[in-house]
C-alpha atoms as a PDB file:
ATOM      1  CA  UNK A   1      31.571 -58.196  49.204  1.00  0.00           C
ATOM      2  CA  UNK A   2      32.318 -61.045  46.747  1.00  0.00           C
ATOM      3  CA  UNK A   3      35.946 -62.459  46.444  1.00  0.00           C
ATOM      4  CA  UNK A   4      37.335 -62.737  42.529  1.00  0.00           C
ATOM      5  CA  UNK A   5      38.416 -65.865  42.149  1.00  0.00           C
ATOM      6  CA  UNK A   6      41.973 -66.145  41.496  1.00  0.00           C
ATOM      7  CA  UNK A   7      43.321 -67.851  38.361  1.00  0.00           C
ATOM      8  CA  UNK A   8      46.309 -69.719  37.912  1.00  0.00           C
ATOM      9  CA  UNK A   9      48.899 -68.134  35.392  1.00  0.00           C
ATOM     10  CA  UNK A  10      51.786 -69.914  33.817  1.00  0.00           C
ATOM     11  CA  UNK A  11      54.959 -67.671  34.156  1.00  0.00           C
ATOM     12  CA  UNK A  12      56.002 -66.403  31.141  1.00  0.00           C
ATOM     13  CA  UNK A  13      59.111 -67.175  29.572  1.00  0.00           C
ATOM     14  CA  UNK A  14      61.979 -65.630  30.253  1.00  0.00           C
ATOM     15  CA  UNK A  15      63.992 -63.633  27.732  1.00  0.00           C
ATOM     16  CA  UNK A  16      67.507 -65.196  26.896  1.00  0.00           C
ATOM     17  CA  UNK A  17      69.809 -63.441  24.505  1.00  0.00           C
ATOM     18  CA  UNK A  18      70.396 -65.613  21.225  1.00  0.00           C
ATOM     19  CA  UNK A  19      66.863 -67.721  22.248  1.00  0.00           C
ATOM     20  CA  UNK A  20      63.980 -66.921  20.537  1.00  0.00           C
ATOM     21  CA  UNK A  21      61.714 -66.385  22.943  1.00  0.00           C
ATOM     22  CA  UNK A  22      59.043 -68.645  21.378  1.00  0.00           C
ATOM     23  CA  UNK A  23      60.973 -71.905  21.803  1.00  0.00           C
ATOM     24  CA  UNK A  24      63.196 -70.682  25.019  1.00  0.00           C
ATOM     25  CA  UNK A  25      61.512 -72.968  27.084  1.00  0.00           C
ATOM     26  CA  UNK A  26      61.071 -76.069  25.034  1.00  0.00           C
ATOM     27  CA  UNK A  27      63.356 -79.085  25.773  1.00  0.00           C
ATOM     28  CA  UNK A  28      63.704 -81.149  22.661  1.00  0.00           C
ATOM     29  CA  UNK A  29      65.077 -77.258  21.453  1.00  0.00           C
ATOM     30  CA  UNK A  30      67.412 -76.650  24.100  1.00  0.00           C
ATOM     31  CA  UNK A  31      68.796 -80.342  23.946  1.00  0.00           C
ATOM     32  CA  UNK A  32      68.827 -79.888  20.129  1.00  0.00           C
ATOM     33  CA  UNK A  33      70.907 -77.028  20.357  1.00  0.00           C
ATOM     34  CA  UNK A  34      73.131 -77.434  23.200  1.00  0.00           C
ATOM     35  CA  UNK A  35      73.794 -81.146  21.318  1.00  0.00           C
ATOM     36  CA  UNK A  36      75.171 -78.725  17.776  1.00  0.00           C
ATOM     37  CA  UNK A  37      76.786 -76.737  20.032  1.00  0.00           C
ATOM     38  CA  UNK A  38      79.219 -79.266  22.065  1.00  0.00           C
ATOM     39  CA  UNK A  39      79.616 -81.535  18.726  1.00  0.00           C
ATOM     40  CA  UNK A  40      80.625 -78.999  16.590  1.00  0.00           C
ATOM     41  CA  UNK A  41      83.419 -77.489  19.308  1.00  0.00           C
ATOM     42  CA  UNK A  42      84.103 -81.701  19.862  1.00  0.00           C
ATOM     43  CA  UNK A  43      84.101 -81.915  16.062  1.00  0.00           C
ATOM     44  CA  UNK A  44      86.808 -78.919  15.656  1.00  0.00           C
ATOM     45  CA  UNK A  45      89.325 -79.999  18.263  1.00  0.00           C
ATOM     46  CA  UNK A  46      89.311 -82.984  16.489  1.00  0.00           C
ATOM     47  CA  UNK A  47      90.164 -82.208  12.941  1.00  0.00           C
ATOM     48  CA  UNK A  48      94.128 -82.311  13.947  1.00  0.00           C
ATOM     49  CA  UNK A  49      93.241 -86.101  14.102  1.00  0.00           C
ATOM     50  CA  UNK A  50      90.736 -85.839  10.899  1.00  0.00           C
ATOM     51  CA  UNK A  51      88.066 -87.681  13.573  1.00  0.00           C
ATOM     52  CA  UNK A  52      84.753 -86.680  14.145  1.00  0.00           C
ATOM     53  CA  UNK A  53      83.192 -86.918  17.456  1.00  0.00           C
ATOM     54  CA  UNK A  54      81.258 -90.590  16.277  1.00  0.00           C
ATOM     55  CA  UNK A  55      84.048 -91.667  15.293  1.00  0.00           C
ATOM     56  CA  UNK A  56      85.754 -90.846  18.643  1.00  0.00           C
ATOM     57  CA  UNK A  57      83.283 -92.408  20.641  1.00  0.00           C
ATOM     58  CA  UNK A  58      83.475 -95.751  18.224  1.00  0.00           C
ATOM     59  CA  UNK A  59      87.544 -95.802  19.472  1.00  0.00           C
ATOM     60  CA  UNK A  60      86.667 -94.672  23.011  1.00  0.00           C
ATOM     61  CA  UNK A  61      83.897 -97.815  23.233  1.00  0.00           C
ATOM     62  CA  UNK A  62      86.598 -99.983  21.400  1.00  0.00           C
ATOM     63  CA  UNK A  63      89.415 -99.199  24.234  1.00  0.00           C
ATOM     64  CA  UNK A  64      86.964 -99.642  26.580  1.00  0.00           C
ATOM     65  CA  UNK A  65      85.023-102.786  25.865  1.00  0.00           C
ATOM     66  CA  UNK A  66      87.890-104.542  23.841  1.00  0.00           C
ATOM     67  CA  UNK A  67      87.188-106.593  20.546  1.00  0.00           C
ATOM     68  CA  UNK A  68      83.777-105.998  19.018  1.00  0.00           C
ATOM     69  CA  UNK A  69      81.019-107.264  16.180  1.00  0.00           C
ATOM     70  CA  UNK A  70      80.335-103.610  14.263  1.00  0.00           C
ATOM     71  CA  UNK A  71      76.642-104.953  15.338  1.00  0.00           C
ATOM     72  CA  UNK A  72      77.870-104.451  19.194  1.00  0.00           C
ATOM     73  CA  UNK A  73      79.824-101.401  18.571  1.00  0.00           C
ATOM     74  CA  UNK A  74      76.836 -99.650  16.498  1.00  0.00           C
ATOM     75  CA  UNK A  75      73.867-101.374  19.557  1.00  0.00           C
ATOM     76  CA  UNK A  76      76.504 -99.349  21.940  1.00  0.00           C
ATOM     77  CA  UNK A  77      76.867 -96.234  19.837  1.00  0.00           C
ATOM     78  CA  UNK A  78      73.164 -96.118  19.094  1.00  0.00           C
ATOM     79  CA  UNK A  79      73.683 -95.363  15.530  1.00  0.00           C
ATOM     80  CA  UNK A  80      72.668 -97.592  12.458  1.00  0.00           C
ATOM     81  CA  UNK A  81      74.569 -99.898  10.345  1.00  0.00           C
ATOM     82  CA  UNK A  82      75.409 -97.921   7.128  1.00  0.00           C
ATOM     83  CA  UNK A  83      76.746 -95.272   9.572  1.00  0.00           C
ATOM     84  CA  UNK A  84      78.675 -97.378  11.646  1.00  0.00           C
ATOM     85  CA  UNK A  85      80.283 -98.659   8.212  1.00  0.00           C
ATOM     86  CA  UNK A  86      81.604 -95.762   7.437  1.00  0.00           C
ATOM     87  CA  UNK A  87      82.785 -94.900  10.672  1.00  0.00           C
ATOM     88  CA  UNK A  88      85.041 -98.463  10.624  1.00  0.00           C
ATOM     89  CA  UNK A  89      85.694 -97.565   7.381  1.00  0.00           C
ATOM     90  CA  UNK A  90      87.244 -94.228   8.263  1.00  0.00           C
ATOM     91  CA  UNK A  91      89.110 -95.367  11.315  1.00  0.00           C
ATOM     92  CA  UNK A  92      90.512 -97.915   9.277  1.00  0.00           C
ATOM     93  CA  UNK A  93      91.923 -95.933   6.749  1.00  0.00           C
ATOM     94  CA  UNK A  94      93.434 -93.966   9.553  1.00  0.00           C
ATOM     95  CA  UNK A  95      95.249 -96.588  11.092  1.00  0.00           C
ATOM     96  CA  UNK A  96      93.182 -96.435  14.395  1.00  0.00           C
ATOM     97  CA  UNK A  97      91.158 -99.745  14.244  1.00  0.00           C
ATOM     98  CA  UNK A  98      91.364-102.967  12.327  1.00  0.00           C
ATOM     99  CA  UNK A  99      89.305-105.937  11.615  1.00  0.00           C
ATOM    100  CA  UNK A 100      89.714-109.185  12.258  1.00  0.00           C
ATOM    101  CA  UNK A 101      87.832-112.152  11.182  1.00  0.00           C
ATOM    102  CA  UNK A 102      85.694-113.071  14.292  1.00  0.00           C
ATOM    103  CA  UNK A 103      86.931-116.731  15.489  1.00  0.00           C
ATOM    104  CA  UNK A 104      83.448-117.899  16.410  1.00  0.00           C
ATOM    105  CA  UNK A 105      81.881-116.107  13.190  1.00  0.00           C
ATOM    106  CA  UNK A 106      83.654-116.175   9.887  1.00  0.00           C
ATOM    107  CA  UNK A 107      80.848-113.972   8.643  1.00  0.00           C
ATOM    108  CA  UNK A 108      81.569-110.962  11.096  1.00  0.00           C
ATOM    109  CA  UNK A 109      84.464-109.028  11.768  1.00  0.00           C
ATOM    110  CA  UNK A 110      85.490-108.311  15.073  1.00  0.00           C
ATOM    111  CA  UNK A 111      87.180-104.662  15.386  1.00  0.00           C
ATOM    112  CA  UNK A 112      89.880-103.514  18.086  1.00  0.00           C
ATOM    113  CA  UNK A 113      91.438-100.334  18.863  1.00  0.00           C
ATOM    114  CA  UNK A 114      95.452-100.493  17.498  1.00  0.00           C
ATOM    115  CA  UNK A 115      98.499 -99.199  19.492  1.00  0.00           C
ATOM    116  CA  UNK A 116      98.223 -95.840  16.818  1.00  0.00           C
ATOM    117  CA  UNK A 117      94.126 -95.940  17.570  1.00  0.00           C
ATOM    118  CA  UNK A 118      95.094 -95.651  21.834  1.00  0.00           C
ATOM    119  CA  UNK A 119      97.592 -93.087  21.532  1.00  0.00           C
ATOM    120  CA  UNK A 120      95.222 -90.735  19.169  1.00  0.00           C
ATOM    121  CA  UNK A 121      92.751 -91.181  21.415  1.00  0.00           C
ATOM    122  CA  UNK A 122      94.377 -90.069  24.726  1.00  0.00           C
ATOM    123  CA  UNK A 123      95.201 -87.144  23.129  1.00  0.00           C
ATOM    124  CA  UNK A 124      91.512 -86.301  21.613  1.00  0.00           C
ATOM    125  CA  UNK A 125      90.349 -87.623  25.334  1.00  0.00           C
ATOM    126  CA  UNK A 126      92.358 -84.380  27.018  1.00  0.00           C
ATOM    127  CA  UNK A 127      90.992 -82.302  24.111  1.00  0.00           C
ATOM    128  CA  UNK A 128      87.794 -82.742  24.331  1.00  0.00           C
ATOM    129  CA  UNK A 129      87.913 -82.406  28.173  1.00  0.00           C
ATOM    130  CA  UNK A 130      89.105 -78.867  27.515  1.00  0.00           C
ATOM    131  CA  UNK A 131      85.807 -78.661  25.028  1.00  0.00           C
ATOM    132  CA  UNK A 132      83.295 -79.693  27.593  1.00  0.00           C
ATOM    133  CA  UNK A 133      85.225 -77.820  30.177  1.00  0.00           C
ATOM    134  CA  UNK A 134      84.645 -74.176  28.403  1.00  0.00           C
ATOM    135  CA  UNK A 135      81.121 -75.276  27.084  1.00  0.00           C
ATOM    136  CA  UNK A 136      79.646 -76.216  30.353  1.00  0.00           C
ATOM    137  CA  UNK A 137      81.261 -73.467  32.200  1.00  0.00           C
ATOM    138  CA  UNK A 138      78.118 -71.395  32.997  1.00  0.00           C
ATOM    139  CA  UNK A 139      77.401 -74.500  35.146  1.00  0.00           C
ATOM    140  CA  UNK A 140      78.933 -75.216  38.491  1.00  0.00           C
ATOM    141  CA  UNK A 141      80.690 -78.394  39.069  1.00  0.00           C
ATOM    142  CA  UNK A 142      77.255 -79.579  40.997  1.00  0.00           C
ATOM    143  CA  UNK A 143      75.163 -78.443  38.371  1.00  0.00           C
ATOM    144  CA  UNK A 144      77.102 -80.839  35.741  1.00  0.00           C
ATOM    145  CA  UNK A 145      76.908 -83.424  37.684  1.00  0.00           C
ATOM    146  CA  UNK A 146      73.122 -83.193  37.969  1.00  0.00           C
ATOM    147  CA  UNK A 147      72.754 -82.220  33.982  1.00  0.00           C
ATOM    148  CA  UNK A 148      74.706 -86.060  33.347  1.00  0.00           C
ATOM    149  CA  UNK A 149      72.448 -87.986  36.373  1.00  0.00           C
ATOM    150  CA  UNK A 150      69.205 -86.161  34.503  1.00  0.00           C
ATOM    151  CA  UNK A 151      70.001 -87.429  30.841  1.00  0.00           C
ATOM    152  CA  UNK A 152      71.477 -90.281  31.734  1.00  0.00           C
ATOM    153  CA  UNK A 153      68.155 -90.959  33.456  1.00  0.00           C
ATOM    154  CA  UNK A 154      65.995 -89.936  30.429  1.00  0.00           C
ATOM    155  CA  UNK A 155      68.549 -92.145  28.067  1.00  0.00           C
ATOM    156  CA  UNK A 156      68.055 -95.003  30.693  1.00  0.00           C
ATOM    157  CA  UNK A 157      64.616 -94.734  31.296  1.00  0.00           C
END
């Protein structure tokens, strides 16, 4: 009596509702999507303060890190120059940041959050906490925590 040698199967891809069932199991997909997913929501909570979630984060990394080049501000955003124009640009016009000459570069500015810029964004902070709050709640509180430790480790290398 011979023994058929067994061969190795890769499981088959689950069926999610709203997935097709083709790309289901690809990463850059998922990633893709969930990304459109939480910026848009980000995006609409933020509309009562006509920001957009870039232009958030440029004020959040402004508050945080204090007086920046647009250079450093776009290196930290991870976003190019003519984008991170318009995003100073914007938040200018809105009263949120400002530019100063840079002391030890007359050719640069150096941008800072203002007083208006701090208060609008402690408000959008709380409203996008309720947005990642009801996106991510399939997940459990563990399971969040390992999601941010796994892409901050791809982002990180």
């Amino acid at each position: 009596m011979t023994s058929t040698p067994t061969v190795a199967t890769q499981p088959r891809p689950v069926e999610r509702p709203g997935l097709p069932l083709a790309l289901a199991e690809r990463i850059g997909f998922l990633l893709a999507h969930a990304h459109i997913g939480i910026r848009n929501a980000g995006n609409q909570a933020l509309e009562r303060f006509e920001l957009d979630v870039r232009e958030w984060a440029a004020l959040a990394l402004l508050n945080a890190e204090g007086s920046l080049s647009q250079q450093a501000l776009a290196m930290l955003q991870r976003c190019d120059r003519t984008t991170m124009v318009a995003i100073v640009d914007r938040l200018e016009e809105l009263g949120y940041a400002k530019r100063n000459r840079n002391p030890r570069d007359r050719r640069a500015y150096a941008l800072e959050i203002t007083p208006k810029g701090r208060r609008t964004l402690s408000e959008a902070d709380a409203l996008l906490a309720d947005v990642e709050r009801e996106f991510f709640a399939p997940l459990s509180a563990a399971e969040r925590r390992t999601l941010i430790g796994l892409l901050q480790r791809l982002l990180v290398g």
